[in-house]
C-alpha atoms as a PDB file:
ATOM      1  CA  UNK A   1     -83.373  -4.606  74.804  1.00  0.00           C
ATOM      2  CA  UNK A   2     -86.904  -4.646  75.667  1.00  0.00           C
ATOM      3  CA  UNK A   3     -90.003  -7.447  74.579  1.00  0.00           C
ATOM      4  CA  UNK A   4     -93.558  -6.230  73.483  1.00  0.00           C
ATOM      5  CA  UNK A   5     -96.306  -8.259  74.674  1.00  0.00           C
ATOM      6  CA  UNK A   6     -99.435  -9.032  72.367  1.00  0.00           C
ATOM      7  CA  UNK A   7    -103.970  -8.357  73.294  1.00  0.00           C
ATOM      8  CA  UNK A   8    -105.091 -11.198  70.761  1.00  0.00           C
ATOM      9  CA  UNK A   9    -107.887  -9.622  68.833  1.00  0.00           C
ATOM     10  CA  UNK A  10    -111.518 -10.666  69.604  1.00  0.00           C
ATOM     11  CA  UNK A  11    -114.190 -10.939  66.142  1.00  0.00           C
ATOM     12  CA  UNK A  12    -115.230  -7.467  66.726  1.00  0.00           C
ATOM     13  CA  UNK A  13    -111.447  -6.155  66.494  1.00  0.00           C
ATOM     14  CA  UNK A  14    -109.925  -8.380  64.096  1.00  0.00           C
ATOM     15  CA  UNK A  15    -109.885  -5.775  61.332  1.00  0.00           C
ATOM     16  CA  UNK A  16    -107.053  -4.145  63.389  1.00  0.00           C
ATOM     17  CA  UNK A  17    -105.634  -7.446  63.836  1.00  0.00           C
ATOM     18  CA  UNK A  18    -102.953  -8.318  67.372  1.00  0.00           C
ATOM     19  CA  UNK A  19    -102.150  -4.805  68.793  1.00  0.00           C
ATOM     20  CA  UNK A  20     -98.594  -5.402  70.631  1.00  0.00           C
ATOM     21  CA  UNK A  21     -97.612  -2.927  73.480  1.00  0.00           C
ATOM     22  CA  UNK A  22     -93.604  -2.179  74.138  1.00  0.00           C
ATOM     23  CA  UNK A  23     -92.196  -0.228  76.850  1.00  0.00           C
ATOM     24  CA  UNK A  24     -88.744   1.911  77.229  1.00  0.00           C
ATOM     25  CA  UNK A  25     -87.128   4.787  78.316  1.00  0.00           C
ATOM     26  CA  UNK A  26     -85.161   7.535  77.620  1.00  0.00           C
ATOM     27  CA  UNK A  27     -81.815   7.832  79.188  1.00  0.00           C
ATOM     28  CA  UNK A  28     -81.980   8.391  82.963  1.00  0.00           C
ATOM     29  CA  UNK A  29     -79.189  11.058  84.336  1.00  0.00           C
ATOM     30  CA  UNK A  30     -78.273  11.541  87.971  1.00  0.00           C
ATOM     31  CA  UNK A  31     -81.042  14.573  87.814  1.00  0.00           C
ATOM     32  CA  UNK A  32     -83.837  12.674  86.198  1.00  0.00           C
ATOM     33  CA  UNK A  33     -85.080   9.014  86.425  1.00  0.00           C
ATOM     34  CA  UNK A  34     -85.666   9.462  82.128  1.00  0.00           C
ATOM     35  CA  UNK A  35     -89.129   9.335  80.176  1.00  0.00           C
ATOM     36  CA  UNK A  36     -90.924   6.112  80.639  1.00  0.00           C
ATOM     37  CA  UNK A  37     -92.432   5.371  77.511  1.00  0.00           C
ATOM     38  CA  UNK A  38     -95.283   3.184  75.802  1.00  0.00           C
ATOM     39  CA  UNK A  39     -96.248   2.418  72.199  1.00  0.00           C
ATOM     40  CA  UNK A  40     -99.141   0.663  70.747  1.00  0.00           C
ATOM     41  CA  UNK A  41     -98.775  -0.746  67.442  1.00  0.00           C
ATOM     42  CA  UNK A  42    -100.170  -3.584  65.592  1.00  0.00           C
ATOM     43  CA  UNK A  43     -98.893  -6.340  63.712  1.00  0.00           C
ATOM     44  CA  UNK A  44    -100.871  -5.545  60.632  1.00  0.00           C
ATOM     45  CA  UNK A  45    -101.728  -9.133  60.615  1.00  0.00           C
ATOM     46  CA  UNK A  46    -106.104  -7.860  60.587  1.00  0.00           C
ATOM     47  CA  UNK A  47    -108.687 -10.037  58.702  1.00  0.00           C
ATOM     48  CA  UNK A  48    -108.527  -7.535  55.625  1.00  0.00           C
ATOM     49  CA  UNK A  49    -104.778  -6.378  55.934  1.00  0.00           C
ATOM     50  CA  UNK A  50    -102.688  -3.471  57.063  1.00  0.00           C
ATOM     51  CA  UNK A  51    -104.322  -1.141  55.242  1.00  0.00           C
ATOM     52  CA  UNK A  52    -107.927  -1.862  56.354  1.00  0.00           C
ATOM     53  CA  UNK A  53    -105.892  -2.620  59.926  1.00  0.00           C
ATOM     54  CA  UNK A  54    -104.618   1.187  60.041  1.00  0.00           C
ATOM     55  CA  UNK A  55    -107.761   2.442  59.230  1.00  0.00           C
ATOM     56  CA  UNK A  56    -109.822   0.952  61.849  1.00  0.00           C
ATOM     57  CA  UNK A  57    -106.934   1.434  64.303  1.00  0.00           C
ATOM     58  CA  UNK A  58    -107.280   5.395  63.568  1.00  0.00           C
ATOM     59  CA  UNK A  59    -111.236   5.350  63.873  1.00  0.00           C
ATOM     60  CA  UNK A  60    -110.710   3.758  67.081  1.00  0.00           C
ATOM     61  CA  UNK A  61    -108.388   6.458  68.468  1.00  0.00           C
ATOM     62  CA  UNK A  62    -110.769   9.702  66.968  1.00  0.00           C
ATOM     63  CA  UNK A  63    -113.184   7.972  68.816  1.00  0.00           C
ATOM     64  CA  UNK A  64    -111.454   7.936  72.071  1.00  0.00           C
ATOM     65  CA  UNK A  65    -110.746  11.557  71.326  1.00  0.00           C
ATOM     66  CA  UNK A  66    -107.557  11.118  70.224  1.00  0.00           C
ATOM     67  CA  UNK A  67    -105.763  12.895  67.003  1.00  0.00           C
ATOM     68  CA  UNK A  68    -103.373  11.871  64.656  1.00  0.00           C
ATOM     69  CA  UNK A  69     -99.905  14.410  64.680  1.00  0.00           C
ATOM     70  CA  UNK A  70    -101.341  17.112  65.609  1.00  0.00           C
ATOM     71  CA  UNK A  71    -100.971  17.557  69.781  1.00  0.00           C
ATOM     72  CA  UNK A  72     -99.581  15.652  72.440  1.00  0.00           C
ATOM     73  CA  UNK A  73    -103.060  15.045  74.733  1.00  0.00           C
ATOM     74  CA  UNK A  74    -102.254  14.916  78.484  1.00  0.00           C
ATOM     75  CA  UNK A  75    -105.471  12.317  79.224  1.00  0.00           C
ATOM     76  CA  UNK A  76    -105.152  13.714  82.990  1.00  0.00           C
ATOM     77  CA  UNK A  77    -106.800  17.201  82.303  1.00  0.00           C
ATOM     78  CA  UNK A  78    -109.121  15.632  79.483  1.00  0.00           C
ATOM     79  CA  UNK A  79    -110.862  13.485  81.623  1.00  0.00           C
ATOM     80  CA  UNK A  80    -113.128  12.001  78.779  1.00  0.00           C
ATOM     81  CA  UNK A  81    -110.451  10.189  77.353  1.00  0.00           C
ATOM     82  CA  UNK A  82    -110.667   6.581  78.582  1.00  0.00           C
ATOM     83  CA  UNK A  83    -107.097   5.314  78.947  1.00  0.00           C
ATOM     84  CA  UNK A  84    -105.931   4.370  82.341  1.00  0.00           C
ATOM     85  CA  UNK A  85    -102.350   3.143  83.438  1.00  0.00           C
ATOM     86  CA  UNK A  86    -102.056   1.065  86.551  1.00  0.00           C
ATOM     87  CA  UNK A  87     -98.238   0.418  87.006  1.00  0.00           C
ATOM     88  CA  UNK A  88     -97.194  -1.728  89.711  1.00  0.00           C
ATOM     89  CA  UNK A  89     -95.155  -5.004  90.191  1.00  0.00           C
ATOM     90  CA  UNK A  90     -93.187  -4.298  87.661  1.00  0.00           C
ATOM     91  CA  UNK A  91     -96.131  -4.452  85.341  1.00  0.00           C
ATOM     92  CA  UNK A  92     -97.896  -2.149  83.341  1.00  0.00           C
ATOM     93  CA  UNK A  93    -101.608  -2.832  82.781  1.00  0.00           C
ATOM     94  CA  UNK A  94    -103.162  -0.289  80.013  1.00  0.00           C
ATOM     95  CA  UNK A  95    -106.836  -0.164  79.815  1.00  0.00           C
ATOM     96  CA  UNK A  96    -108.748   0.907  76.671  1.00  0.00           C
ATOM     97  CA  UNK A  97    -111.948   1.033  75.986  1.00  0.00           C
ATOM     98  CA  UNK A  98    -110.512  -1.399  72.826  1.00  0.00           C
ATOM     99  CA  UNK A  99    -108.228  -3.295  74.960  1.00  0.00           C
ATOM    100  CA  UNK A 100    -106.816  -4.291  77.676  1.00  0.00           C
ATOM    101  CA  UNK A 101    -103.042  -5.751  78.254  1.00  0.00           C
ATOM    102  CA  UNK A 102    -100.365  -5.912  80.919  1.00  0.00           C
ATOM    103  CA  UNK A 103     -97.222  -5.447  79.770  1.00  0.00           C
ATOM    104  CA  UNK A 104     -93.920  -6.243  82.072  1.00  0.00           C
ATOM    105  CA  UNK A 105     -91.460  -3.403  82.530  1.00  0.00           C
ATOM    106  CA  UNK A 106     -88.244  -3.278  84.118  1.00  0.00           C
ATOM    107  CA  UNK A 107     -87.649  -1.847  87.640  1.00  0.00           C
ATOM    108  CA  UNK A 108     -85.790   1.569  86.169  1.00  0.00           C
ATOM    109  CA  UNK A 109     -89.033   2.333  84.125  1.00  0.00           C
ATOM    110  CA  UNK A 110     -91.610   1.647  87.100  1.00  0.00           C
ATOM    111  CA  UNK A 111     -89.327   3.841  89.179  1.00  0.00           C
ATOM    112  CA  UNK A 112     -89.579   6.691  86.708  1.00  0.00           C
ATOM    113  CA  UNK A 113     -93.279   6.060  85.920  1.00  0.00           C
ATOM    114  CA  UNK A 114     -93.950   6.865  89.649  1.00  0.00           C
ATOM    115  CA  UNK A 115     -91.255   9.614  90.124  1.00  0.00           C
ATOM    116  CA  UNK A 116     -92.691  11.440  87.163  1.00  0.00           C
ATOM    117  CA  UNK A 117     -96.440  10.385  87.157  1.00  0.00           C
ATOM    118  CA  UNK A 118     -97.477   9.723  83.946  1.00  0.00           C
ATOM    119  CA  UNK A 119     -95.970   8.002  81.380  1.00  0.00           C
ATOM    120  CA  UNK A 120     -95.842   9.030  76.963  1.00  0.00           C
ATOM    121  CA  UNK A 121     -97.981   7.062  75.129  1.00  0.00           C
ATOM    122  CA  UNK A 122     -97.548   6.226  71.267  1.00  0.00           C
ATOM    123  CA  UNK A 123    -100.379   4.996  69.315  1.00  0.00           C
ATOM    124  CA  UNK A 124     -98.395   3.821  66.084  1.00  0.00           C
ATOM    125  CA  UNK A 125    -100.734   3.798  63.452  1.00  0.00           C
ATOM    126  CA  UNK A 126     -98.039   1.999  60.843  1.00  0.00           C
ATOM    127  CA  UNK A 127     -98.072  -1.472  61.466  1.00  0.00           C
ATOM    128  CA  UNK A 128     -94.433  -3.045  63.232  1.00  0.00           C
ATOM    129  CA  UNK A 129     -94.440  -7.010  62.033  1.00  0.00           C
ATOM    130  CA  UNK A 130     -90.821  -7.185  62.815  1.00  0.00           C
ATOM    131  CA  UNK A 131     -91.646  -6.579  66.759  1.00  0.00           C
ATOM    132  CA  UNK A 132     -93.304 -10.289  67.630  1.00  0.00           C
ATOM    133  CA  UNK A 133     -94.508 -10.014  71.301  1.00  0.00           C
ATOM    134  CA  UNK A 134     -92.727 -12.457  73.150  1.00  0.00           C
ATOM    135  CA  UNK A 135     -89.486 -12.098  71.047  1.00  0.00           C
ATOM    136  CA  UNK A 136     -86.502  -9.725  72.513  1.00  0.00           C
ATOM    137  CA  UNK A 137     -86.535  -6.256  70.177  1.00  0.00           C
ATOM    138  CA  UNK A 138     -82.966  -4.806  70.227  1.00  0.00           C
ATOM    139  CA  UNK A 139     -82.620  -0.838  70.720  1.00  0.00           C
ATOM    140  CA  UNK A 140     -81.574  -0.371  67.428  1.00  0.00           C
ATOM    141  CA  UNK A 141     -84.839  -1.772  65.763  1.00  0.00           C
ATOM    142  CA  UNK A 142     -86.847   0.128  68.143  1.00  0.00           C
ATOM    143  CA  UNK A 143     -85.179   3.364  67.443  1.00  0.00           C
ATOM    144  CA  UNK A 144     -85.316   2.935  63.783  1.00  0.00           C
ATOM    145  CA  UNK A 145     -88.976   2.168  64.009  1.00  0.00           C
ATOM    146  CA  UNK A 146     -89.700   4.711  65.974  1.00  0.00           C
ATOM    147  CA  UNK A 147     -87.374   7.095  63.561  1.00  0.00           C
ATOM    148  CA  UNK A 148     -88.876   6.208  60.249  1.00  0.00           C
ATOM    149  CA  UNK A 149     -89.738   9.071  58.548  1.00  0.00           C
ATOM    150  CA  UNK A 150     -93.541   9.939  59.008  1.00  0.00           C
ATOM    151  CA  UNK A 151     -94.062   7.422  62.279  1.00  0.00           C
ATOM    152  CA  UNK A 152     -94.302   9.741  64.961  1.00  0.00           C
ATOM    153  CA  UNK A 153     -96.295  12.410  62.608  1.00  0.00           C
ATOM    154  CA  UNK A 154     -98.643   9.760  61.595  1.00  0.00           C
ATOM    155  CA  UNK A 155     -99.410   8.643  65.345  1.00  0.00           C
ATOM    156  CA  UNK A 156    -101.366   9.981  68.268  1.00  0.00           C
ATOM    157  CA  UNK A 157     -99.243  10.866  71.211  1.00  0.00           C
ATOM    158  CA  UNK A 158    -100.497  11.352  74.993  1.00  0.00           C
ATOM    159  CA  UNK A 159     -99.138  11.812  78.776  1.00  0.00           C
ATOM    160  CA  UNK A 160    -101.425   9.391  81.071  1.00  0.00           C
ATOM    161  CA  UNK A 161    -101.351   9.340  84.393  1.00  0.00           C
ATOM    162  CA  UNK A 162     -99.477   6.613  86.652  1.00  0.00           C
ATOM    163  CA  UNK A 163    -102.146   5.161  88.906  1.00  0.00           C
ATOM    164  CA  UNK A 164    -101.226   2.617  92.002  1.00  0.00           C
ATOM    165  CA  UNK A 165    -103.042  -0.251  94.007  1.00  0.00           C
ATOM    166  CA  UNK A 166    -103.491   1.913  97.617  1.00  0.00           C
ATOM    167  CA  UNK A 167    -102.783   0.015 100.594  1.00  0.00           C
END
């Protein structure tokens, strides 16, 4: 079980109404720590719906450089692409040029975050208003979301690197 945690939209952003952010992982094995994992999705609750939330949620990620389906973008050689990671604490703090959020994740998935370096990033362009932030999503309803025929196809997908506070 994992929880998603909400960035309440500001006026200029409410047309792709509260964008929720949920972490997991794939299954560790004594080899490998597993794939620490992020999705971005919104609740499709926008001032003019869903539809009109979808849209401006895909103009925001062509404009970041980003592409629907069609490659998996590793941000660390494109280094115009504005997304940054900070994971520490047991916290994950994404940074976007249209948002900002910190997100808690468990201690298994900040250990792999660091072990591998970067983490996969999902930018689900098909509203989730099932997933409520603050509100416990079982495995189940994650991996049927993330399942649905068409989600992952109809989403932009990128490897960004782990950064950490030096000391």
């Amino acid at each position: 079980m994992t929880s998603s945690t909400a960035v309440a939209p500001d006026q200029r952003r409410s047309l792709m109404g509260t964008l929720t952010v949920i972490a997991w992982s794939s299954e560790p094995t004594p080899d490998d720590p597993g794939a620490p994992m992020l999705m971005v999705y919104s609740l499709g609750d926008g001032r003019d719906g869903p539809e009109a939330g979808e849209e401006a949620l895909r103009a925001e990620l062509k404009q970041l450089g980003l592409s629907i389906g069609e490659e998996l973008i590793d941000v660390g050689r494109r280094t115009r692409i504005p997304v940054t990671l900070l994971v520490e604490a047991e916290q994950a703090v994404l940074t976007l040029p249209f948002m900002k959020v910190q997100c808690p994740v468990p201690p298994q998935w900040e250990k792999a975050a660091h072990m591998k370096g970067q983490v996969y990033l999902i930018f689900a362009v098909r509203p989730w208003p099932e997933a409520v932030p603050g509100k416990e999503v079982p495995a189940e309803k994650l991996r049927d979301f993330v399942s649905a025929e068409g989600l992952l196809e109809g989403s932009a997908h990128c490897l960004v690197p782990v950064l950490r506070v030096r000391t």
